[in-house]
Protein backbone atom coordinates (compact mmCIF):
# COMPACT_ATOMS: atom_id res chain seq x y z
CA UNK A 1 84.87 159.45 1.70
CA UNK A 2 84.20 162.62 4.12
CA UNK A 3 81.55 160.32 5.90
CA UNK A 4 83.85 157.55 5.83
CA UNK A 5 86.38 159.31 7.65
CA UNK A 6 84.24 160.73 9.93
CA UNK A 7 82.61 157.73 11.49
CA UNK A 8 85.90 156.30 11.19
CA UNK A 9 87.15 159.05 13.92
CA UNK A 10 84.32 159.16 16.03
CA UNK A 11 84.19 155.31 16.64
CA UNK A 12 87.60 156.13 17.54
CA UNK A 13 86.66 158.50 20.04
CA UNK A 14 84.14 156.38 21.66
CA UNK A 15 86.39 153.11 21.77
CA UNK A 16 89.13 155.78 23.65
CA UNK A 17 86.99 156.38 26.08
CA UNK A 18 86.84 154.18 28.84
CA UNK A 19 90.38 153.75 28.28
CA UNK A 20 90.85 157.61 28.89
CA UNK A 21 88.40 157.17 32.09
CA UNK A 22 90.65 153.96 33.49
CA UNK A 23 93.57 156.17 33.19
CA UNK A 24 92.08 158.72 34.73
CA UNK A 25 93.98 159.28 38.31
CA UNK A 26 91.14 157.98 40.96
CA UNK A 27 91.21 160.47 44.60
CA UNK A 28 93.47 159.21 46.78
CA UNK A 29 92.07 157.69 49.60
CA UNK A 30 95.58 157.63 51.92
CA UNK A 31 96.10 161.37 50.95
CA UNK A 32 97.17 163.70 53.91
CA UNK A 33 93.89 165.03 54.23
CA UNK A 34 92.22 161.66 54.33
CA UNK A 35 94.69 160.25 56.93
CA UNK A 36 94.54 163.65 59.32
CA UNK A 37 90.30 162.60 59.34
CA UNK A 38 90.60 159.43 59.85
CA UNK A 39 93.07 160.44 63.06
CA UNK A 40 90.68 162.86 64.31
CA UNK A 41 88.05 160.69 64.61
CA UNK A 42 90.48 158.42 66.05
CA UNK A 43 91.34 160.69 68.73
CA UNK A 44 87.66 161.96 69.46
CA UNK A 45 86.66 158.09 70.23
CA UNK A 46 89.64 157.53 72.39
CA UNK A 47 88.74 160.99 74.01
CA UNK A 48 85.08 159.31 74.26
CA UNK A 49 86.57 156.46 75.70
CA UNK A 50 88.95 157.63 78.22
CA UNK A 51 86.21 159.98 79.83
CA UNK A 52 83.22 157.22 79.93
CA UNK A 53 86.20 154.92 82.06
CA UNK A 54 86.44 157.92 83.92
CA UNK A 55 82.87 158.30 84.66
CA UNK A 56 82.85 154.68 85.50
CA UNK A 57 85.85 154.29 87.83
CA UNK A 58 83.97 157.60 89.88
CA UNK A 59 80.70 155.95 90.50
CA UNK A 60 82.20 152.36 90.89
CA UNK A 61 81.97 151.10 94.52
CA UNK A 62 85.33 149.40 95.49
CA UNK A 63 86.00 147.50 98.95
CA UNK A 64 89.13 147.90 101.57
CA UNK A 65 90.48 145.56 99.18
CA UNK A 66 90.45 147.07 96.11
CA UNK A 67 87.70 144.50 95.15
CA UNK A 68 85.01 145.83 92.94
CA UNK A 69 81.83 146.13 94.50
CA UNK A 70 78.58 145.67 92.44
CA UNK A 71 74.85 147.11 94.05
CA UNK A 72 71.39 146.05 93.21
CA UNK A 73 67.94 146.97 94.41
CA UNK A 74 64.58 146.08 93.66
CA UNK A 75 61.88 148.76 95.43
CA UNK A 76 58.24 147.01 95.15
CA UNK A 77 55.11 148.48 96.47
CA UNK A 78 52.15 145.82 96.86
CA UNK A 79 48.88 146.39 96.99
CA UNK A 80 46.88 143.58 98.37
CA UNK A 81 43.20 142.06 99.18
CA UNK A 82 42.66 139.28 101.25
CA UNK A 83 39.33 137.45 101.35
CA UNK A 84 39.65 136.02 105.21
CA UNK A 85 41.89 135.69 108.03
CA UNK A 86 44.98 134.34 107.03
CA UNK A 87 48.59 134.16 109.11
CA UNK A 88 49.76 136.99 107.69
CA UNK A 89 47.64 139.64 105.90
CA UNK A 90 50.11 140.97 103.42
CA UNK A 91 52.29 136.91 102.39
CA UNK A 92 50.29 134.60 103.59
CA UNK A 93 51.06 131.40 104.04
CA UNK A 94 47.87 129.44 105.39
CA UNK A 95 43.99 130.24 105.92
CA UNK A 96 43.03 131.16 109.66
CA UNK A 97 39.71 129.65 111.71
CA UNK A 98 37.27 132.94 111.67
CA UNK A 99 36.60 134.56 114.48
CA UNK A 100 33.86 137.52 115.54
CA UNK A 101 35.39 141.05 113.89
CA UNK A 102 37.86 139.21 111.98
CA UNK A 103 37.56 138.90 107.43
CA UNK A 104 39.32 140.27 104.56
CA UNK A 105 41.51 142.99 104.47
CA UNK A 106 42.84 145.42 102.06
CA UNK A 107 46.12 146.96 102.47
CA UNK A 108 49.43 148.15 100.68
CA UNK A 109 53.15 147.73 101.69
CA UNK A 110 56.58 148.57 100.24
CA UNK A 111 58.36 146.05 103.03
CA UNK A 112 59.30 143.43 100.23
CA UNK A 113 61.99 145.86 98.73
CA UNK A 114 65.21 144.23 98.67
CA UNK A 115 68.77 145.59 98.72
CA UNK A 116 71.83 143.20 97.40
CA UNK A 117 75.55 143.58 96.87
CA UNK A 118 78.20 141.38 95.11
CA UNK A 119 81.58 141.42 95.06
CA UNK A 120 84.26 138.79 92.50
CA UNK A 121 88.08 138.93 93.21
CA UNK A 122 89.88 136.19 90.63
CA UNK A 123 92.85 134.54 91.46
CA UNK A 124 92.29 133.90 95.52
CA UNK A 125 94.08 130.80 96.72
CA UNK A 126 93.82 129.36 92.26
CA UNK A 127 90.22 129.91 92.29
CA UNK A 128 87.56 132.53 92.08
CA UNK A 129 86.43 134.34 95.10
CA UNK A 130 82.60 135.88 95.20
CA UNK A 131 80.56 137.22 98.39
CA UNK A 132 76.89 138.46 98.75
CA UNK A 133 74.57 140.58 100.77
CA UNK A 134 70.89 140.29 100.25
CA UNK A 135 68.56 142.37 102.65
CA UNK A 136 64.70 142.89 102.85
CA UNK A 137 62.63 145.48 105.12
CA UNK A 138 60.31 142.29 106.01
CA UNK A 139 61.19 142.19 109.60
CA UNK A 140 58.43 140.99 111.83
CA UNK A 141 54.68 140.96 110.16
CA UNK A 142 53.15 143.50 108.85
CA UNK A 143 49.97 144.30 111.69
CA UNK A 144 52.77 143.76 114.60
CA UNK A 145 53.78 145.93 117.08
CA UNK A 146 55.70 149.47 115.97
CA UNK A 147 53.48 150.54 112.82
CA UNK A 148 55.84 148.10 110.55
CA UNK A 149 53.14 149.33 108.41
CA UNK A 150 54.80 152.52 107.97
CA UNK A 151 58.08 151.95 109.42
CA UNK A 152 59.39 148.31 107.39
CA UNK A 153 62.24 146.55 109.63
CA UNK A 154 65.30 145.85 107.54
CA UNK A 155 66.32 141.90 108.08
CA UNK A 156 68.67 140.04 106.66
CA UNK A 157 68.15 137.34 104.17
CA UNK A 158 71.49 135.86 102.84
CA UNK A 159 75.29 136.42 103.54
CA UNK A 160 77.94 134.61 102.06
CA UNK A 161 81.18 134.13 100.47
CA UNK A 162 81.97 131.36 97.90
CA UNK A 163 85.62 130.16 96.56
CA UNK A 164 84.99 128.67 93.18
CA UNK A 165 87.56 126.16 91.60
CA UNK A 166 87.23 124.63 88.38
CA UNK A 167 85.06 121.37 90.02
CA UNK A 168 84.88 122.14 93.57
CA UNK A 169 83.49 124.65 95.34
CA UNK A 170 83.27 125.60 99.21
CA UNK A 171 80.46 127.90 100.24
CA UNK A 172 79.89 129.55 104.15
CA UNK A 173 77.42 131.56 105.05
CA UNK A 174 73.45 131.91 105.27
CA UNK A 175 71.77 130.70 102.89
CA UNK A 176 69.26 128.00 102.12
CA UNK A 177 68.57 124.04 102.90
CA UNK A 178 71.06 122.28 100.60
CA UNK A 179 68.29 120.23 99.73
CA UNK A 180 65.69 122.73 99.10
CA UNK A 181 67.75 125.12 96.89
CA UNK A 182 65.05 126.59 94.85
CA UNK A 183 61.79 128.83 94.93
CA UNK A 184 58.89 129.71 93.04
CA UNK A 185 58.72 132.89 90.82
CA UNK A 186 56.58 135.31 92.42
CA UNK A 187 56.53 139.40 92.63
CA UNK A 188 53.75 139.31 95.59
CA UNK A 189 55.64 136.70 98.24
CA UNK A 190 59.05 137.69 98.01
CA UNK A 191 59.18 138.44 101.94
CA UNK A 192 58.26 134.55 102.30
CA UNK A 193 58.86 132.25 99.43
CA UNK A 194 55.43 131.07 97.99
CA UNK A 195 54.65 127.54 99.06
CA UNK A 196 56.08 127.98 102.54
CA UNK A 197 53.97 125.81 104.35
CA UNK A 198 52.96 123.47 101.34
CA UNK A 199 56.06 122.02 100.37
CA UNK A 200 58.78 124.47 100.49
CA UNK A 201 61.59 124.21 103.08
CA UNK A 202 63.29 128.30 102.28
CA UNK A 203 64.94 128.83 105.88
CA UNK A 204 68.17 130.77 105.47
CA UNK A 205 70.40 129.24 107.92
CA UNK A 206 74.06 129.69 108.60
CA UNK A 207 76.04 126.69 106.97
CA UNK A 208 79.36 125.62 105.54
CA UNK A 209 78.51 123.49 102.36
CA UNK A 210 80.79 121.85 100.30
CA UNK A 211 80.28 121.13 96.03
CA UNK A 212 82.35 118.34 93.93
CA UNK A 213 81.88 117.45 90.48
CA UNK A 214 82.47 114.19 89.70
CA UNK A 215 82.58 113.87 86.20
CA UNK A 216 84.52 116.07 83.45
CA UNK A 217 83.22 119.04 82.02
CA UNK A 218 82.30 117.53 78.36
CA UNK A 219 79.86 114.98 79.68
CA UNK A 220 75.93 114.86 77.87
CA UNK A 221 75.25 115.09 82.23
CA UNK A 222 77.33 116.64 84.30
CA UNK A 223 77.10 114.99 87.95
CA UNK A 224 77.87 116.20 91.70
CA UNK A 225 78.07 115.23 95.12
CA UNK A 226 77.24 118.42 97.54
CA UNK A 227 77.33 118.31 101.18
CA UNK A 228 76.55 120.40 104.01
CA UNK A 229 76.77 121.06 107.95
CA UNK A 230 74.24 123.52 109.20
CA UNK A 231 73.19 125.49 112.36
CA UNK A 232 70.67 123.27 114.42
CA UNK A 233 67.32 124.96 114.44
CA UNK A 234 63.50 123.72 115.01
CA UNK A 235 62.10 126.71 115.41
CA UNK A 236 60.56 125.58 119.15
CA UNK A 237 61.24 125.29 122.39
CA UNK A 238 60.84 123.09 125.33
CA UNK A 239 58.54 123.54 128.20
CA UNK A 240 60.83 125.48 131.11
CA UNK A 241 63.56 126.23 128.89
CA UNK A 242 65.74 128.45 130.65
CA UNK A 243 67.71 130.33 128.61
CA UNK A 244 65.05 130.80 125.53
CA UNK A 245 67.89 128.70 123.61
CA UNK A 246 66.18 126.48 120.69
CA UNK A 247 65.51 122.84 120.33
CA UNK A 248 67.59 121.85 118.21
CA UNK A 249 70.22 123.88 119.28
CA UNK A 250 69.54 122.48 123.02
CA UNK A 251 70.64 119.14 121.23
CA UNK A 252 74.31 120.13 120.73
CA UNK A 253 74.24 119.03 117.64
CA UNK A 254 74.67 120.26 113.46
CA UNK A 255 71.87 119.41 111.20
CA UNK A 256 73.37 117.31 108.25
CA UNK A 257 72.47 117.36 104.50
CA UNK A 258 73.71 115.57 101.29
CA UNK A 259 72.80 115.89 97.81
CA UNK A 260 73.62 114.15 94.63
CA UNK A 261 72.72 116.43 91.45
CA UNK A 262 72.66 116.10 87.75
CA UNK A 263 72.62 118.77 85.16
CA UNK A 264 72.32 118.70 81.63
CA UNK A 265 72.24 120.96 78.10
CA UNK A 266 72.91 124.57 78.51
CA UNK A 267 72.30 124.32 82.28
CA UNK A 268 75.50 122.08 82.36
CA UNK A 269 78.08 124.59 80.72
CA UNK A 270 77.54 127.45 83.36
CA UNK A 271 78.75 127.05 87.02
CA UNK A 272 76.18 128.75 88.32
CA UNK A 273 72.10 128.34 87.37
CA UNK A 274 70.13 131.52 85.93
CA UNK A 275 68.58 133.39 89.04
CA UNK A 276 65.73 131.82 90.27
CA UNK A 277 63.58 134.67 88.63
CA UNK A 278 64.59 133.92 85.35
CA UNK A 279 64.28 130.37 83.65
CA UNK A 280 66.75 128.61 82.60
CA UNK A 281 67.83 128.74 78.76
CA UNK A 282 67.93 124.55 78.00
CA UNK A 283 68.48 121.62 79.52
CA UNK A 284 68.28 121.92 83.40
CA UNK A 285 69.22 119.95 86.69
CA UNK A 286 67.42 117.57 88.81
CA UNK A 287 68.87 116.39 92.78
CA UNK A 288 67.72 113.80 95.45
CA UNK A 289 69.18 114.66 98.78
CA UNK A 290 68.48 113.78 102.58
CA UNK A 291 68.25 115.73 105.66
CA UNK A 292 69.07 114.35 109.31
CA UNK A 293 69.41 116.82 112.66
CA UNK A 294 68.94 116.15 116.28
CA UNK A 295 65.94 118.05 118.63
CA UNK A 296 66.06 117.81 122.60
CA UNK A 297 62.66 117.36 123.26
CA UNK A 298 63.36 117.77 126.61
CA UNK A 299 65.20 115.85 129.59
CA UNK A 300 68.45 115.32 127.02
CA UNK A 301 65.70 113.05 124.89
CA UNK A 302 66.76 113.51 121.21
CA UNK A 303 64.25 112.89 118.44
CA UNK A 304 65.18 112.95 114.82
CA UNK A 305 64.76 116.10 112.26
CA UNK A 306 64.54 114.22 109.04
CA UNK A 307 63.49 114.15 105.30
CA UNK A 308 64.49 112.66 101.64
CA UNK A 309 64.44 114.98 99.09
CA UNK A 310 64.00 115.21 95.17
CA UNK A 311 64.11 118.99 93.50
CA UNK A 312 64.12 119.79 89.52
CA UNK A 313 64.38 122.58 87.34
CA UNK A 314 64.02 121.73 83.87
CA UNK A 315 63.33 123.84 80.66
CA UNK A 316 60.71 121.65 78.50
CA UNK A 317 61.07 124.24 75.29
CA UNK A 318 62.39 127.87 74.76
CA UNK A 319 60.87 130.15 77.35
CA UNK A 320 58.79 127.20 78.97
CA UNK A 321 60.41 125.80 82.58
CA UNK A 322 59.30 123.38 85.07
CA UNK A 323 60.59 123.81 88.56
CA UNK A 324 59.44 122.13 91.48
CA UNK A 325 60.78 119.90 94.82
CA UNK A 326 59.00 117.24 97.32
CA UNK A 327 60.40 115.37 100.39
CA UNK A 328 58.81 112.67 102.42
CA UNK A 329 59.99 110.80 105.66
CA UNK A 330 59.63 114.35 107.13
CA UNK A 331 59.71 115.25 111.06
CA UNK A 332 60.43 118.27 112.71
CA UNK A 333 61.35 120.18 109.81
CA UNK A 334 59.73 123.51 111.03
CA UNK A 335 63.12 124.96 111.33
CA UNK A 336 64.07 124.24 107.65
CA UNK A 337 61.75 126.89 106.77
CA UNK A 338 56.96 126.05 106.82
CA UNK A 339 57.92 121.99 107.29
CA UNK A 340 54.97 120.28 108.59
CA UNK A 341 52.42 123.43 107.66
CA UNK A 342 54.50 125.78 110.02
CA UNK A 343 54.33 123.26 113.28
CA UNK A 344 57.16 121.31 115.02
CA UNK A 345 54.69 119.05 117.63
CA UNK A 346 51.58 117.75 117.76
CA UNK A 347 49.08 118.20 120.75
CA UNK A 348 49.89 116.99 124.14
CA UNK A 349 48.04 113.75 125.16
CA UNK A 350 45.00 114.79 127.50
CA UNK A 351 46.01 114.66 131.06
CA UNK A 352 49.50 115.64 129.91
CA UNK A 353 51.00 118.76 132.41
CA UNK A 354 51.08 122.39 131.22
CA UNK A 355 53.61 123.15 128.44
CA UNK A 356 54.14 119.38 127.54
CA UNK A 357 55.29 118.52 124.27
CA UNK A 358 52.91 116.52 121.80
CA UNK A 359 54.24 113.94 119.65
CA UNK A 360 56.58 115.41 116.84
CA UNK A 361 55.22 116.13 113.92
CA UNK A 362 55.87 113.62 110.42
CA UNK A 363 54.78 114.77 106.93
CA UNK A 364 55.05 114.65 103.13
CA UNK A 365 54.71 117.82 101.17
CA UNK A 366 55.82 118.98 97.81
CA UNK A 367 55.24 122.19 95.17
CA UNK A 368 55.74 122.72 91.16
CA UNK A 369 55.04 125.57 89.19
CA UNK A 370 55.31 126.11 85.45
CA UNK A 371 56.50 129.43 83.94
CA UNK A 372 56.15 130.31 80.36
CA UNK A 373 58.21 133.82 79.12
CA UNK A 374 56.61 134.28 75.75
CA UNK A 375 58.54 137.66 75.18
CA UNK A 376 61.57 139.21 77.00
CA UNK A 377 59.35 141.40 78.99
CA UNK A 378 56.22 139.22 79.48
CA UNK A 379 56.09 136.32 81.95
CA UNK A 380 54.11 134.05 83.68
CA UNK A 381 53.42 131.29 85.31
CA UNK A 382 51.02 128.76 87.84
CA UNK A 383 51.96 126.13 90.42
CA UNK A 384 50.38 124.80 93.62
CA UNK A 385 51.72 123.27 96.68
CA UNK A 386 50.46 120.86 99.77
CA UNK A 387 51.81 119.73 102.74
CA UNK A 388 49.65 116.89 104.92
CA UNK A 389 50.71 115.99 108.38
CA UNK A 390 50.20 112.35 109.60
CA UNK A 391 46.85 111.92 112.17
CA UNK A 392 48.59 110.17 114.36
CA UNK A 393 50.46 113.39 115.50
CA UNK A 394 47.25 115.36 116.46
CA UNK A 395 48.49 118.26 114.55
CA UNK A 396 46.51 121.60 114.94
CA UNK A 397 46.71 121.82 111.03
CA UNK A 398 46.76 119.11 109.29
CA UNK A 399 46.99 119.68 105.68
CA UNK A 400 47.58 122.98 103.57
CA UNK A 401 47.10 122.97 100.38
CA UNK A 402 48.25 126.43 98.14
CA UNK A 403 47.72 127.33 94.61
CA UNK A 404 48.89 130.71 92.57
CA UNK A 405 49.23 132.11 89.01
CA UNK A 406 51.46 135.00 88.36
CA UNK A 407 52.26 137.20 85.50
CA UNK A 408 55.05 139.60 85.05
CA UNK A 409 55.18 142.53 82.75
CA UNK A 410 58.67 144.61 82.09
CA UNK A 411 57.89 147.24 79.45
CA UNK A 412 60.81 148.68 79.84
CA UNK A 413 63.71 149.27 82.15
CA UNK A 414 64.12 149.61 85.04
CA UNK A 415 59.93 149.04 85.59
CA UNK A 416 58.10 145.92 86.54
CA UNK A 417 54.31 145.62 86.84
CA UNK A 418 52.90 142.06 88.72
CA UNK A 419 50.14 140.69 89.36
CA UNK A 420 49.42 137.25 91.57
CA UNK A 421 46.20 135.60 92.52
CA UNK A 422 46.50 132.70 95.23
CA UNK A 423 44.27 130.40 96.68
CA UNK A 424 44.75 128.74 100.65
CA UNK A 425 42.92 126.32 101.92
CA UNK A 426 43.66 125.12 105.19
CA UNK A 427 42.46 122.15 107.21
CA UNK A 428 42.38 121.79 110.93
CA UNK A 429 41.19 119.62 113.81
CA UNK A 430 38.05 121.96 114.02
CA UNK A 431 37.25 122.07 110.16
CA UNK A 432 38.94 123.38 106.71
CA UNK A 433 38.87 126.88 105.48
CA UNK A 434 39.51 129.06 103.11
CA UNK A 435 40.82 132.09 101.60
CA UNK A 436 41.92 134.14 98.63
CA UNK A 437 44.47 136.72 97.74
CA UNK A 438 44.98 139.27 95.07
CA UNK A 439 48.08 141.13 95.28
CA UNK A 440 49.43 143.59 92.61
CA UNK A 441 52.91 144.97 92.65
CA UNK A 442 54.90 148.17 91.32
CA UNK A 443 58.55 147.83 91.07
CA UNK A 444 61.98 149.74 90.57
CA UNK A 445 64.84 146.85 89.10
CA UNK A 446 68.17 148.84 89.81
């Protein structure tokens, strides 16, 4: 009976329990002291808060305007080896006829540092307002006159201002071809875009150009008419010109350009394309266009400055992109930027008198390169180029043909480490030759 009543209370007991534990008061998680915590920390975030904004609005750069004001460098030091005599020792573009004394070279620069500023203001006249600076020290070449060596000329590259409406934009400035828009990637001919001379038309020239979408925003390919007027420019000059003024400008008339484009994917739901050295996430955009201009050749006799176009950018799988562009119909397109392997005429015909103009010069030319980014800070990439000028014209050179292969390593930022092998060979009247480059860069990305 004792055990009886003994189990009896201790089962008791145990089945009381978690009842005893549930009714147990639990801490009170909105007491006084919990809540004065919880606004502490409160207040020591905001505190964080206010005095990073603080930070930020003292070391922002802000225009007359109030606009805000965004910097960006990129300070690159190249080390270089070329095999021959090439154009230009530290970028160059073709491969030179040897001469006694003359060969490779070896040399370093920093003149392909570049200095850039941007500036947005929404809401200007219902769209969005953006302008940009971009400057290089790659003034002149680098074995001219003045130790440019040692003592890099600033120049600059682009300046302009863009108004941005929902499908139209209007763009004036310096910037360049409309219909040769893009460049390769490359950490060793930044001075020059690579190609110049096979294929790629990079002049920056002073232009008003004008953008129109034509179809709504949710179309599988989204498609646009572009148009531009240009300053004239062929980069020569008549014989007895007086007043050093150019050919084309002698002609008293714009250079023209019109492009139809198409873009697709993810390339489609920005307005503006990743820079062109970075790839583009999916999709991408391909353009034809056309290029007509007027040259006095001399005597008020105009010749034609012409070219159709094609260009394309396209990502073929995450990380992977093909870009490249091509014209043909070309003449005088020296001024656009290494059309027609750097030349604007031919030869004069024997017998011809001193300082005569040759015939002007027609070619085809085109480049691609293919970039493949297989982690954030690793890329690379290989492309060639070639330019070939008709016979007929009695070019000096007559066909150029470039390759390179790049790679790109960003361990971590702000540091870049590059290295670019290229290969030029050059044919002229007198024969073809050839020569190699090695360049390897050290860079600063602010």
């Amino acid at each position: 009976m004792l055990v009886l009543v003994h189990a009896t209370a201790t089962g008791a007991a145990h089945a009381q329990t978690p009842a005893d534990t549930a009714r147990r008061p639990a801490p009170d998680s909105l007491s006084a002291d919990s809540l004065a915590a919880r606004l502490a920390r409160a207040e020591a975030a905001i505190a964080l808060l206010r005095q990073q904004m603080a930070e930020e609005s003292e070391t922002a750069a802000r225009t007359r305007s109030r606009a805000r004001l965004e910097f960006s460098a990129r300070l690159l030091a190249n080390g270089f080896w070329t095999s021959a005599r090439v154009n230009n020792v530290d970028v160059p573009q073709v491969a030179s006829p040897p001469v006694a004394g003359g060969g490779g070279v070896l040399g370093a620069t920093v003149r392909q540092s570049r200095v850039g500023a941007v500036a947005v203001i929404p809401e200007v006249l219902g769209g969005t307002f953006d302008a940009g600076i971009d400057v290089d020290f790659f003034g002149g070449v680098q074995n001219g006159a003045g130790d440019r060596r040692l003592f890099p000329e600033p120049r600059l590259r682009t300046a302009r201002g863009r108004l941005i409406w929902a499908r139209t934009e209007v763009l004036v400035g310096s910037e360049t071809p409309l219909v040769s828009d893009l460049d390769p990637i490359s950490v060793a001919s930044v001075g020059t875009p690579n190609f110049s001379g096979a294929g790629n038309l990079w002049n920056w020239l002073a232009q008003v150009r004008v953008t129109r979408e034509v179809t709504d925003s949710g179309a599988p390919v989204r498609i646009a008419l572009q148009g531009a007027v240009l300053a004239p420019f062929a980069g020569a000059q008549v014989a007895g010109e007086p007043d050093a003024v150019d050919a084309a400008e002698r002609s008293r008339r714009p250079f023209l350009e019109a492009r139809v484009r198409g873009r697709w994917g993810a390339a489609a739901a920005e307005h503006d394309l990743p820079a062109l050295t970075e790839l583009v996430d999916g999709g991408g955009e391909v353009g034809v266009g056309v290029h007509h201009g007027w040259v006095d050749i001399g005597g008020g006799v105009l010749r034609a400055s012409r070219a159709f176009t094609v260009d394309a950018r396209v990502a073929l799988a995450p990380g992977v992109e093909l870009r490249g562009e091509g014209y043909a119909g070309g003449q005088l397109l020296r001024g656009l930027g290494g059309g027609g392997i750097g030349q604007a005429f031919g030869r004069a015909a024997a017998g011809a008198p001193p300082g005569a103009l040759g015939p002007p010069l027609r070619d085809a030319a085109g480049w691609a390169q293919l970039n493949v980014q297989p982690h954030p800070v690793l890329m690379g990439g290989a492309g060639c180029g070639i330019d070939g000028v008709r016979a007929a014209d009695r070019a000096v050179r007559q066909r150029n043909a470039v390759c390179a292969a790049h790679v790109a390593w960003r361990p971590v930022q702000p540091l870049l480490v590059g290295f670019e092998w290229r290969r030029l060979r050059t044919r002229y009247d007198a024969g073809a030759f050839v020569a190699h480059h090695l360049n390897l860069a050290f860079g600063v990305e602010l």
